[in-house]
PDB file of N, CA and C in Angstrom:
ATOM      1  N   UNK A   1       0.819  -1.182   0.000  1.00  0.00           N
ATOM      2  CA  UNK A   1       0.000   0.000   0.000  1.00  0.00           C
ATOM      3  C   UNK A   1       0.870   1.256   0.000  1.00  0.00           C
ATOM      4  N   UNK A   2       1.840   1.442   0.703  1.00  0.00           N
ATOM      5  CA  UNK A   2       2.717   2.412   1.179  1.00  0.00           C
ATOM      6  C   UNK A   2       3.907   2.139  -0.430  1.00  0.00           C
ATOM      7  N   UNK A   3       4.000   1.513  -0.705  1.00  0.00           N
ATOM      8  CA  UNK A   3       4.832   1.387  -1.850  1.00  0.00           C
ATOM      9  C   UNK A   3       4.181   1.918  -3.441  1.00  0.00           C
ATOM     10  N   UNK A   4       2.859   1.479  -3.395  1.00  0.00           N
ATOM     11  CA  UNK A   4       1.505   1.561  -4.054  1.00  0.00           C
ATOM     12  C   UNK A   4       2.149   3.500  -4.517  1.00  0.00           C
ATOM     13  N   UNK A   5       1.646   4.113  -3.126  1.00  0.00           N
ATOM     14  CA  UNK A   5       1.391   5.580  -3.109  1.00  0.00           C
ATOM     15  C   UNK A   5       2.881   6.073  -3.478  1.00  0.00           C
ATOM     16  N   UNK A   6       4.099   6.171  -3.079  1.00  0.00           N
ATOM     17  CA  UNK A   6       5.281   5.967  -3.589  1.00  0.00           C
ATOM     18  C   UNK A   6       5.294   5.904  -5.111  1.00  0.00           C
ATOM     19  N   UNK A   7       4.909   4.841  -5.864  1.00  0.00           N
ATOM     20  CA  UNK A   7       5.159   5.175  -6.592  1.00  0.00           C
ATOM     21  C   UNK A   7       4.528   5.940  -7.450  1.00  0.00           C
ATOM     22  N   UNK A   8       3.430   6.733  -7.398  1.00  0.00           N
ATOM     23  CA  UNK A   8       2.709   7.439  -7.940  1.00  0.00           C
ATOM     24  C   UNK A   8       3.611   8.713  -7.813  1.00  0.00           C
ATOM     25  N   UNK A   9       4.306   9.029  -6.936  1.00  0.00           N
ATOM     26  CA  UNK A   9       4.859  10.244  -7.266  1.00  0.00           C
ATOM     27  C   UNK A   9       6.635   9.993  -6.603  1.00  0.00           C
ATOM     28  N   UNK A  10       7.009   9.935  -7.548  1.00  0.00           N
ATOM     29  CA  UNK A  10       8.843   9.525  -7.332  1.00  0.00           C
ATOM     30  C   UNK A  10       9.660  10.833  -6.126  1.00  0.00           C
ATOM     31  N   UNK A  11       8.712  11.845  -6.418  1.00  0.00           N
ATOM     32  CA  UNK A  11       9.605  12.872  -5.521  1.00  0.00           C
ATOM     33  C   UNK A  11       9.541  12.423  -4.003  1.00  0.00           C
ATOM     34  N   UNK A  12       8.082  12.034  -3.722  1.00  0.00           N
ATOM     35  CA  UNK A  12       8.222  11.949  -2.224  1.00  0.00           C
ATOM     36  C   UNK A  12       8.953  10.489  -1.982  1.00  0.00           C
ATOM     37  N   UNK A  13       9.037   9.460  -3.079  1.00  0.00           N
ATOM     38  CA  UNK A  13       9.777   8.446  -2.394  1.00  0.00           C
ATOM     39  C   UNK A  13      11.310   8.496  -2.448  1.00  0.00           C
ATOM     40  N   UNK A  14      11.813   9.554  -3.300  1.00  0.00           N
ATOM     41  CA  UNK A  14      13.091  10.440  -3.445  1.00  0.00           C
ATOM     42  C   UNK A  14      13.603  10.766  -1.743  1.00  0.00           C
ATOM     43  N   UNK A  15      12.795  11.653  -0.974  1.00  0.00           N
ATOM     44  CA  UNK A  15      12.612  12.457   0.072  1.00  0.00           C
ATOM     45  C   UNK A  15      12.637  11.404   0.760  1.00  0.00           C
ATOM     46  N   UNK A  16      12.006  10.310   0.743  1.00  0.00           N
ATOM     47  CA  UNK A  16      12.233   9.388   1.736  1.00  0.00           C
ATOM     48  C   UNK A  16      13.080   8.397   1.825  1.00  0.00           C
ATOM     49  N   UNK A  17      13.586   8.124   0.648  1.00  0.00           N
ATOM     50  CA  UNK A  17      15.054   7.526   0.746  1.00  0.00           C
ATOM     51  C   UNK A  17      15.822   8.037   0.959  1.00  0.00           C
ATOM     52  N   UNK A  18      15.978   9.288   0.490  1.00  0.00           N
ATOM     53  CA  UNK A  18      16.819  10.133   1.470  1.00  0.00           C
ATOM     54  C   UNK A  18      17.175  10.460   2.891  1.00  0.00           C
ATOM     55  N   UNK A  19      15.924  10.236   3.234  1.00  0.00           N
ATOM     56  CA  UNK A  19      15.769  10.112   5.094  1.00  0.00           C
ATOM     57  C   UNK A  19      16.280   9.571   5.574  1.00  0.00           C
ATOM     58  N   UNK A  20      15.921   7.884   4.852  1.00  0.00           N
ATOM     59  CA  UNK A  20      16.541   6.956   4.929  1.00  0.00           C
ATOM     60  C   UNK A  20      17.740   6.520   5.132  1.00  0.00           C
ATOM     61  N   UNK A  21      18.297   7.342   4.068  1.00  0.00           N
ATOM     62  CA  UNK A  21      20.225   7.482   4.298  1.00  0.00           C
ATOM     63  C   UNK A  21      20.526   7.890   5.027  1.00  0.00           C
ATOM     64  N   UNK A  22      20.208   8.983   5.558  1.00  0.00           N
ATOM     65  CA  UNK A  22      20.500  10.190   6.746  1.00  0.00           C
ATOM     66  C   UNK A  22      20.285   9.657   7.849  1.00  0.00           C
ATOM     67  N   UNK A  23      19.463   8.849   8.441  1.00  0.00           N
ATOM     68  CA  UNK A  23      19.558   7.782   9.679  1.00  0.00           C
ATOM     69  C   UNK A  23      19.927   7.110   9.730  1.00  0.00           C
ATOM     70  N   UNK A  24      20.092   6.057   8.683  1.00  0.00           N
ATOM     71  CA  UNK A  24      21.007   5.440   8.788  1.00  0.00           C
ATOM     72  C   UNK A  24      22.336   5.571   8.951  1.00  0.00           C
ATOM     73  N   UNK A  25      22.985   6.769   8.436  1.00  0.00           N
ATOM     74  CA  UNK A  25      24.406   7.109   8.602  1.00  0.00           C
ATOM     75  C   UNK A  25      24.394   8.035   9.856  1.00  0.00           C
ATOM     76  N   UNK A  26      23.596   8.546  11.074  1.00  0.00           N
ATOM     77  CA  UNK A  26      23.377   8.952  12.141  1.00  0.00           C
ATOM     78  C   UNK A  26      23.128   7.946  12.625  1.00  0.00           C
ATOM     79  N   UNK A  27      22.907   6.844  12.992  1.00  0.00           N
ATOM     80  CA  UNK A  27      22.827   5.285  13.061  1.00  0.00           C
ATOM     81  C   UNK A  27      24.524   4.953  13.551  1.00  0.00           C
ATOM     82  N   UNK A  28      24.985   4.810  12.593  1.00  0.00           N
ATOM     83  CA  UNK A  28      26.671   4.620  12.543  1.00  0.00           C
ATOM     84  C   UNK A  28      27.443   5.276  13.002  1.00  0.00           C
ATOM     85  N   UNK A  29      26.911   6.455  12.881  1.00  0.00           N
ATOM     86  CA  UNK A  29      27.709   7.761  13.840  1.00  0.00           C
ATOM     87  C   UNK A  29      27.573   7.051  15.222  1.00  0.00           C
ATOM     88  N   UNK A  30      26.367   6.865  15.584  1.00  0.00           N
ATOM     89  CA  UNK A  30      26.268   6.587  17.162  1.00  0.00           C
ATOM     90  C   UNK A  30      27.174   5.257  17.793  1.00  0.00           C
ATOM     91  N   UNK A  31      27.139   4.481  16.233  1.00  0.00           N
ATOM     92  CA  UNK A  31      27.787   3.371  16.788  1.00  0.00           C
ATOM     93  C   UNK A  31      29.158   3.123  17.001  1.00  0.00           C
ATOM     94  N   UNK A  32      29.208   4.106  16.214  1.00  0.00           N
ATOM     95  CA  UNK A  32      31.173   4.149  16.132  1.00  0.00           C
ATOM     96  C   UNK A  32      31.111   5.187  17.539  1.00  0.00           C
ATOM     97  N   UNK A  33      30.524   5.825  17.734  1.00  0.00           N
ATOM     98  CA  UNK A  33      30.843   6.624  19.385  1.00  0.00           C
ATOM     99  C   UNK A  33      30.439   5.836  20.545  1.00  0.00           C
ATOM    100  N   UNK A  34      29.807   4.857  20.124  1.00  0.00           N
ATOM    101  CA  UNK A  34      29.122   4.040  21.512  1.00  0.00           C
ATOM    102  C   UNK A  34      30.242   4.032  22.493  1.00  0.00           C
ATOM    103  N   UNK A  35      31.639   3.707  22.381  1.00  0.00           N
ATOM    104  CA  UNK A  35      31.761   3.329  23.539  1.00  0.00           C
ATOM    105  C   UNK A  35      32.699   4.861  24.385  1.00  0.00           C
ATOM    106  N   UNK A  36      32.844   6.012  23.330  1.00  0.00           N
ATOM    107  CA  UNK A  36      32.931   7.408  23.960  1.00  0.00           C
ATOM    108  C   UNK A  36      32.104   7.186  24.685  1.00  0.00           C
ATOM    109  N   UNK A  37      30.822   7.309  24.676  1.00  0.00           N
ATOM    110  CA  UNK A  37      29.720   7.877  25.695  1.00  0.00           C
ATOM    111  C   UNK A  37      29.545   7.222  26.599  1.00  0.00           C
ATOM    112  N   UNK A  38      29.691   7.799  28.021  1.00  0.00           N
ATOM    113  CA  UNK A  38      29.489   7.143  29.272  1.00  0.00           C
ATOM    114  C   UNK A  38      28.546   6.567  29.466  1.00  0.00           C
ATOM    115  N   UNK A  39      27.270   7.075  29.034  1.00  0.00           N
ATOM    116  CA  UNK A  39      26.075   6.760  29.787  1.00  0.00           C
ATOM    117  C   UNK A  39      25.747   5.932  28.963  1.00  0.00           C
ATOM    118  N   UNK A  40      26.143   5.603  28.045  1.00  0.00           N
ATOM    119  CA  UNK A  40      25.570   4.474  26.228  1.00  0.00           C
ATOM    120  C   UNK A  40      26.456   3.302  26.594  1.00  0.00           C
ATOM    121  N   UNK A  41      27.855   3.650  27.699  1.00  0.00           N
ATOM    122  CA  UNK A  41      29.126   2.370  27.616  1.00  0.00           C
ATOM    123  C   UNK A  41      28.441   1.601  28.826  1.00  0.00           C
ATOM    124  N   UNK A  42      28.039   2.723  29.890  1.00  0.00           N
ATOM    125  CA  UNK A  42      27.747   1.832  31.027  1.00  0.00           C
ATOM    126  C   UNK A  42      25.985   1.058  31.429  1.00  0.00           C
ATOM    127  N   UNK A  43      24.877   1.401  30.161  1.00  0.00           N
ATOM    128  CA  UNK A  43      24.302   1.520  30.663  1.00  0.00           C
ATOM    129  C   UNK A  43      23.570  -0.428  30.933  1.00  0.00           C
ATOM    130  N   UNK A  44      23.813  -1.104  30.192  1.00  0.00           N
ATOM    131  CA  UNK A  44      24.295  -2.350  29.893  1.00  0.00           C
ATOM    132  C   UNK A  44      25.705  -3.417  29.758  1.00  0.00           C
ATOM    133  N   UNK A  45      26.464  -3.485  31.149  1.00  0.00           N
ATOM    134  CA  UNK A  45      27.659  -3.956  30.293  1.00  0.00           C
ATOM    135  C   UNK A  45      27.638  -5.205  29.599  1.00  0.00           C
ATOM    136  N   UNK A  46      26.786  -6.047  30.157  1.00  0.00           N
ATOM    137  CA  UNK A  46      26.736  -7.208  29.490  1.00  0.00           C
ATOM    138  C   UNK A  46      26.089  -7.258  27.916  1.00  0.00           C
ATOM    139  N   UNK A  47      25.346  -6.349  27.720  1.00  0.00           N
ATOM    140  CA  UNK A  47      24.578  -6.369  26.080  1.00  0.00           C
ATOM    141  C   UNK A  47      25.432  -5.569  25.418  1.00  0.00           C
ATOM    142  N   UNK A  48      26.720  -4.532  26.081  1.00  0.00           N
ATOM    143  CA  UNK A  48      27.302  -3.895  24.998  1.00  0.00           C
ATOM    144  C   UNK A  48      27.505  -3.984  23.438  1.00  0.00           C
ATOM    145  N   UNK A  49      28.127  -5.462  23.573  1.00  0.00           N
ATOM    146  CA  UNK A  49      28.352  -5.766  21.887  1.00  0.00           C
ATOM    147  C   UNK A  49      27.521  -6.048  21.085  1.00  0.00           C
ATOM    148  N   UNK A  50      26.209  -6.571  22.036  1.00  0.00           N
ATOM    149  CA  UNK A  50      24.902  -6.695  21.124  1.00  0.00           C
ATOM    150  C   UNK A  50      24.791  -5.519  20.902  1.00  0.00           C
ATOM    151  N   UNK A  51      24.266  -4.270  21.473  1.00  0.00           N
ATOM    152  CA  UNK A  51      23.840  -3.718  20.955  1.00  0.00           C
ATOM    153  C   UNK A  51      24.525  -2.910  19.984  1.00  0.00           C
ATOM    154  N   UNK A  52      25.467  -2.409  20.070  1.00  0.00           N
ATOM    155  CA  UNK A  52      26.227  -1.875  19.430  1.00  0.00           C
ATOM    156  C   UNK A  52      26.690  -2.386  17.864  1.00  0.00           C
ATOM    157  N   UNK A  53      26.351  -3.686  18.025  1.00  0.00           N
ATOM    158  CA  UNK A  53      26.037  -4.742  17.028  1.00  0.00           C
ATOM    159  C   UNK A  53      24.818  -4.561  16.154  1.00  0.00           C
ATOM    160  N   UNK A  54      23.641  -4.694  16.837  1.00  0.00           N
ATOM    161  CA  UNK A  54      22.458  -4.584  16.316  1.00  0.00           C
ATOM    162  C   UNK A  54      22.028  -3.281  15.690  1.00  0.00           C
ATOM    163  N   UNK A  55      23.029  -1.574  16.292  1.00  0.00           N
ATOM    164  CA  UNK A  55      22.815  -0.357  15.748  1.00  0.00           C
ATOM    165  C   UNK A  55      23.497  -0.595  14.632  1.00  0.00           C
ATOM    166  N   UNK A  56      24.534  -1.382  14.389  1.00  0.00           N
ATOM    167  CA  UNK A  56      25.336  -0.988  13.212  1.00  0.00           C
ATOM    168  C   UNK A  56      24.638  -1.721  11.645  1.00  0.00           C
ATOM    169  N   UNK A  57      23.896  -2.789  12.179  1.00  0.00           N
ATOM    170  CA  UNK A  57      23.157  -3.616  11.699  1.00  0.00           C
ATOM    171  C   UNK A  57      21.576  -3.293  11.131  1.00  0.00           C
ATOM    172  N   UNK A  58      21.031  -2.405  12.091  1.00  0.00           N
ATOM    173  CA  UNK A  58      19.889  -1.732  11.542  1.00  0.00           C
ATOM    174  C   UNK A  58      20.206  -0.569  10.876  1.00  0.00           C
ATOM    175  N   UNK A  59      21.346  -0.286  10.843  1.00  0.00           N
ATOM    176  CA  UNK A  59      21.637   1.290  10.066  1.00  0.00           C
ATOM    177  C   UNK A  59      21.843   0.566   8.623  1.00  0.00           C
ATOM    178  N   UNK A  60      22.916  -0.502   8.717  1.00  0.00           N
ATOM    179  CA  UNK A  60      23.109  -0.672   7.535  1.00  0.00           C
ATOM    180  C   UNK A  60      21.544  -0.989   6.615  1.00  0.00           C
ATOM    181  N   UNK A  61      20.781  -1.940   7.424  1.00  0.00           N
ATOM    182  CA  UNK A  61      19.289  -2.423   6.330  1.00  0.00           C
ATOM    183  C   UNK A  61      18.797  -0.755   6.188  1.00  0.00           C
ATOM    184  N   UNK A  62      18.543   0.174   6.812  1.00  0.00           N
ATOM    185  CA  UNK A  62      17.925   1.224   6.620  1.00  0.00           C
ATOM    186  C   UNK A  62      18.681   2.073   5.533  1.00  0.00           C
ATOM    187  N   UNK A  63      20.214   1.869   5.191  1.00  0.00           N
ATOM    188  CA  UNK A  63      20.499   2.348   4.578  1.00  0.00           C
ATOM    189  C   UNK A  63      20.529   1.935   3.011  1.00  0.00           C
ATOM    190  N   UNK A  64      20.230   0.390   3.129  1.00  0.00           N
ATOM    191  CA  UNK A  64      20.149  -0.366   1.637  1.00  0.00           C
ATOM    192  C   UNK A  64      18.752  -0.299   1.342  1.00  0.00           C
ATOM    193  N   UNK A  65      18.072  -0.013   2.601  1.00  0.00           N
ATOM    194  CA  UNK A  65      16.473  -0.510   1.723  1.00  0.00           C
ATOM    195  C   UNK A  65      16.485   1.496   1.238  1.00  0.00           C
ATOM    196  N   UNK A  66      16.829   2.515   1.943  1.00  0.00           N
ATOM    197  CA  UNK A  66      16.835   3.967   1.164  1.00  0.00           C
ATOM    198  C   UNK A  66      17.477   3.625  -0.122  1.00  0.00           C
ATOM    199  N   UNK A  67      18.278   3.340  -0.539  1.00  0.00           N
ATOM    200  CA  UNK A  67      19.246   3.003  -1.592  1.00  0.00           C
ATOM    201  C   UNK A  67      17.981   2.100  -2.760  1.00  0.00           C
ATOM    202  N   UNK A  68      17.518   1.392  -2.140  1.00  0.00           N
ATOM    203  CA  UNK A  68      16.772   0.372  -3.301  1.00  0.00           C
ATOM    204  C   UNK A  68      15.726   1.643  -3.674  1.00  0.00           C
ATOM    205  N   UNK A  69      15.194   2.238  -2.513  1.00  0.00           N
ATOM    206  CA  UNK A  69      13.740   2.956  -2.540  1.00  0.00           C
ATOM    207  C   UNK A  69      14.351   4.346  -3.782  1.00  0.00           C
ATOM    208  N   UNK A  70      15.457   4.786  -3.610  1.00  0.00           N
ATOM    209  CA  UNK A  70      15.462   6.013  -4.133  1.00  0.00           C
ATOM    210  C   UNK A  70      16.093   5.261  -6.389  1.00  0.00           C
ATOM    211  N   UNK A  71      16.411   4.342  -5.835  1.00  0.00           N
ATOM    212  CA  UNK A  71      16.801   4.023  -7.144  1.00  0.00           C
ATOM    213  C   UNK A  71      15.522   3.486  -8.097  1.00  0.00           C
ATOM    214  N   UNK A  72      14.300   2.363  -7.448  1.00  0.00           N
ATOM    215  CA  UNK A  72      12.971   2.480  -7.845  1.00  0.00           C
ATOM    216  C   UNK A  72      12.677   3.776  -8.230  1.00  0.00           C
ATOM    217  N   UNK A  73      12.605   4.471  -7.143  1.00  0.00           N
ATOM    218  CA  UNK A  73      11.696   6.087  -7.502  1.00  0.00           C
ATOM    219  C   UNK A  73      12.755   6.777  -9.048  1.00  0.00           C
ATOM    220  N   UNK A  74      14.026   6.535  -8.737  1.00  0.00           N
ATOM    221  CA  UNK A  74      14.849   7.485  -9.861  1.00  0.00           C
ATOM    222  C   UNK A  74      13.560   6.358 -11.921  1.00  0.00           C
ATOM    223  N   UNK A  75      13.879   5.333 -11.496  1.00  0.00           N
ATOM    224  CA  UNK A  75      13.721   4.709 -12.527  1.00  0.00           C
ATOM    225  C   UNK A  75      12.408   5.274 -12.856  1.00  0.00           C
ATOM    226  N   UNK A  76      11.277   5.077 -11.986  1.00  0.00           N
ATOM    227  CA  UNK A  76       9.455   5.495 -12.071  1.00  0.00           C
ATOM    228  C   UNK A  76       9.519   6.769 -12.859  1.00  0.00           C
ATOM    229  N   UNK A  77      10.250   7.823 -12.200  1.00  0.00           N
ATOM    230  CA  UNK A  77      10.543   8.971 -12.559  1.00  0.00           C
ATOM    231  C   UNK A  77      11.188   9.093 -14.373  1.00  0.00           C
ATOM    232  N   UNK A  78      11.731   7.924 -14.735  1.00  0.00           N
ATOM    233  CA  UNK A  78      12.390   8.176 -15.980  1.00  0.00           C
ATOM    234  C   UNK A  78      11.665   7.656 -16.942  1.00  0.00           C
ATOM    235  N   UNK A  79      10.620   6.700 -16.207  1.00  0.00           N
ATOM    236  CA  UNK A  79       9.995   6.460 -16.868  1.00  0.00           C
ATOM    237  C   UNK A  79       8.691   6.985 -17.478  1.00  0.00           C
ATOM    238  N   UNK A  80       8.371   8.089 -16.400  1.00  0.00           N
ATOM    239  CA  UNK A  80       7.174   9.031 -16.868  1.00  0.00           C
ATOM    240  C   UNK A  80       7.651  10.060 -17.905  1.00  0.00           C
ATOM    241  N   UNK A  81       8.925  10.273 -18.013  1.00  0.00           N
ATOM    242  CA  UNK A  81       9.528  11.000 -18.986  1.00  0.00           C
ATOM    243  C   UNK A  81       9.405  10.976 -20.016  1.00  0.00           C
TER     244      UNK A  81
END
């Protein structure tokens, strides 16, 4: 449904793959600082590597599925051309 509306107009699924990237790579930022930050190093010691694991891991899918989404939308777009 949400893909449906997307592609009817390539700009907003443009805008949202874009988002997409942008959290995701604020995603990675955090993870590569995780263990700077006191309150992020201590607040779990035992799940540290999970989690720090699992941020680097959801950034990356958020950043491939923006990547798939904005390259669909580029194509929709070339194709109304």
């Amino acid at each position: 449904m949400l893909q449906d509306k997307l592609r009817e107009s390539p700009e907003k699924a443009i805008s949202l793959g874009l988002t997409m990237i942008t959290v995701g790579l604020m995603l990675i930022v955090v993870g590569i600082s995780w263990q700077r930050i006191p309150f992020l190093f201590n607040l779990w010691p035992s799940h540290n590597d999970f989690l720090r694991g699992f941020i680097f891991g959801f950034a990356i899918v958020i950043e491939i599925a923006g990547l798939i989404l904005n390259v669909q939308a580029a194509a929709d777009k070339r194709k109304s051309l």
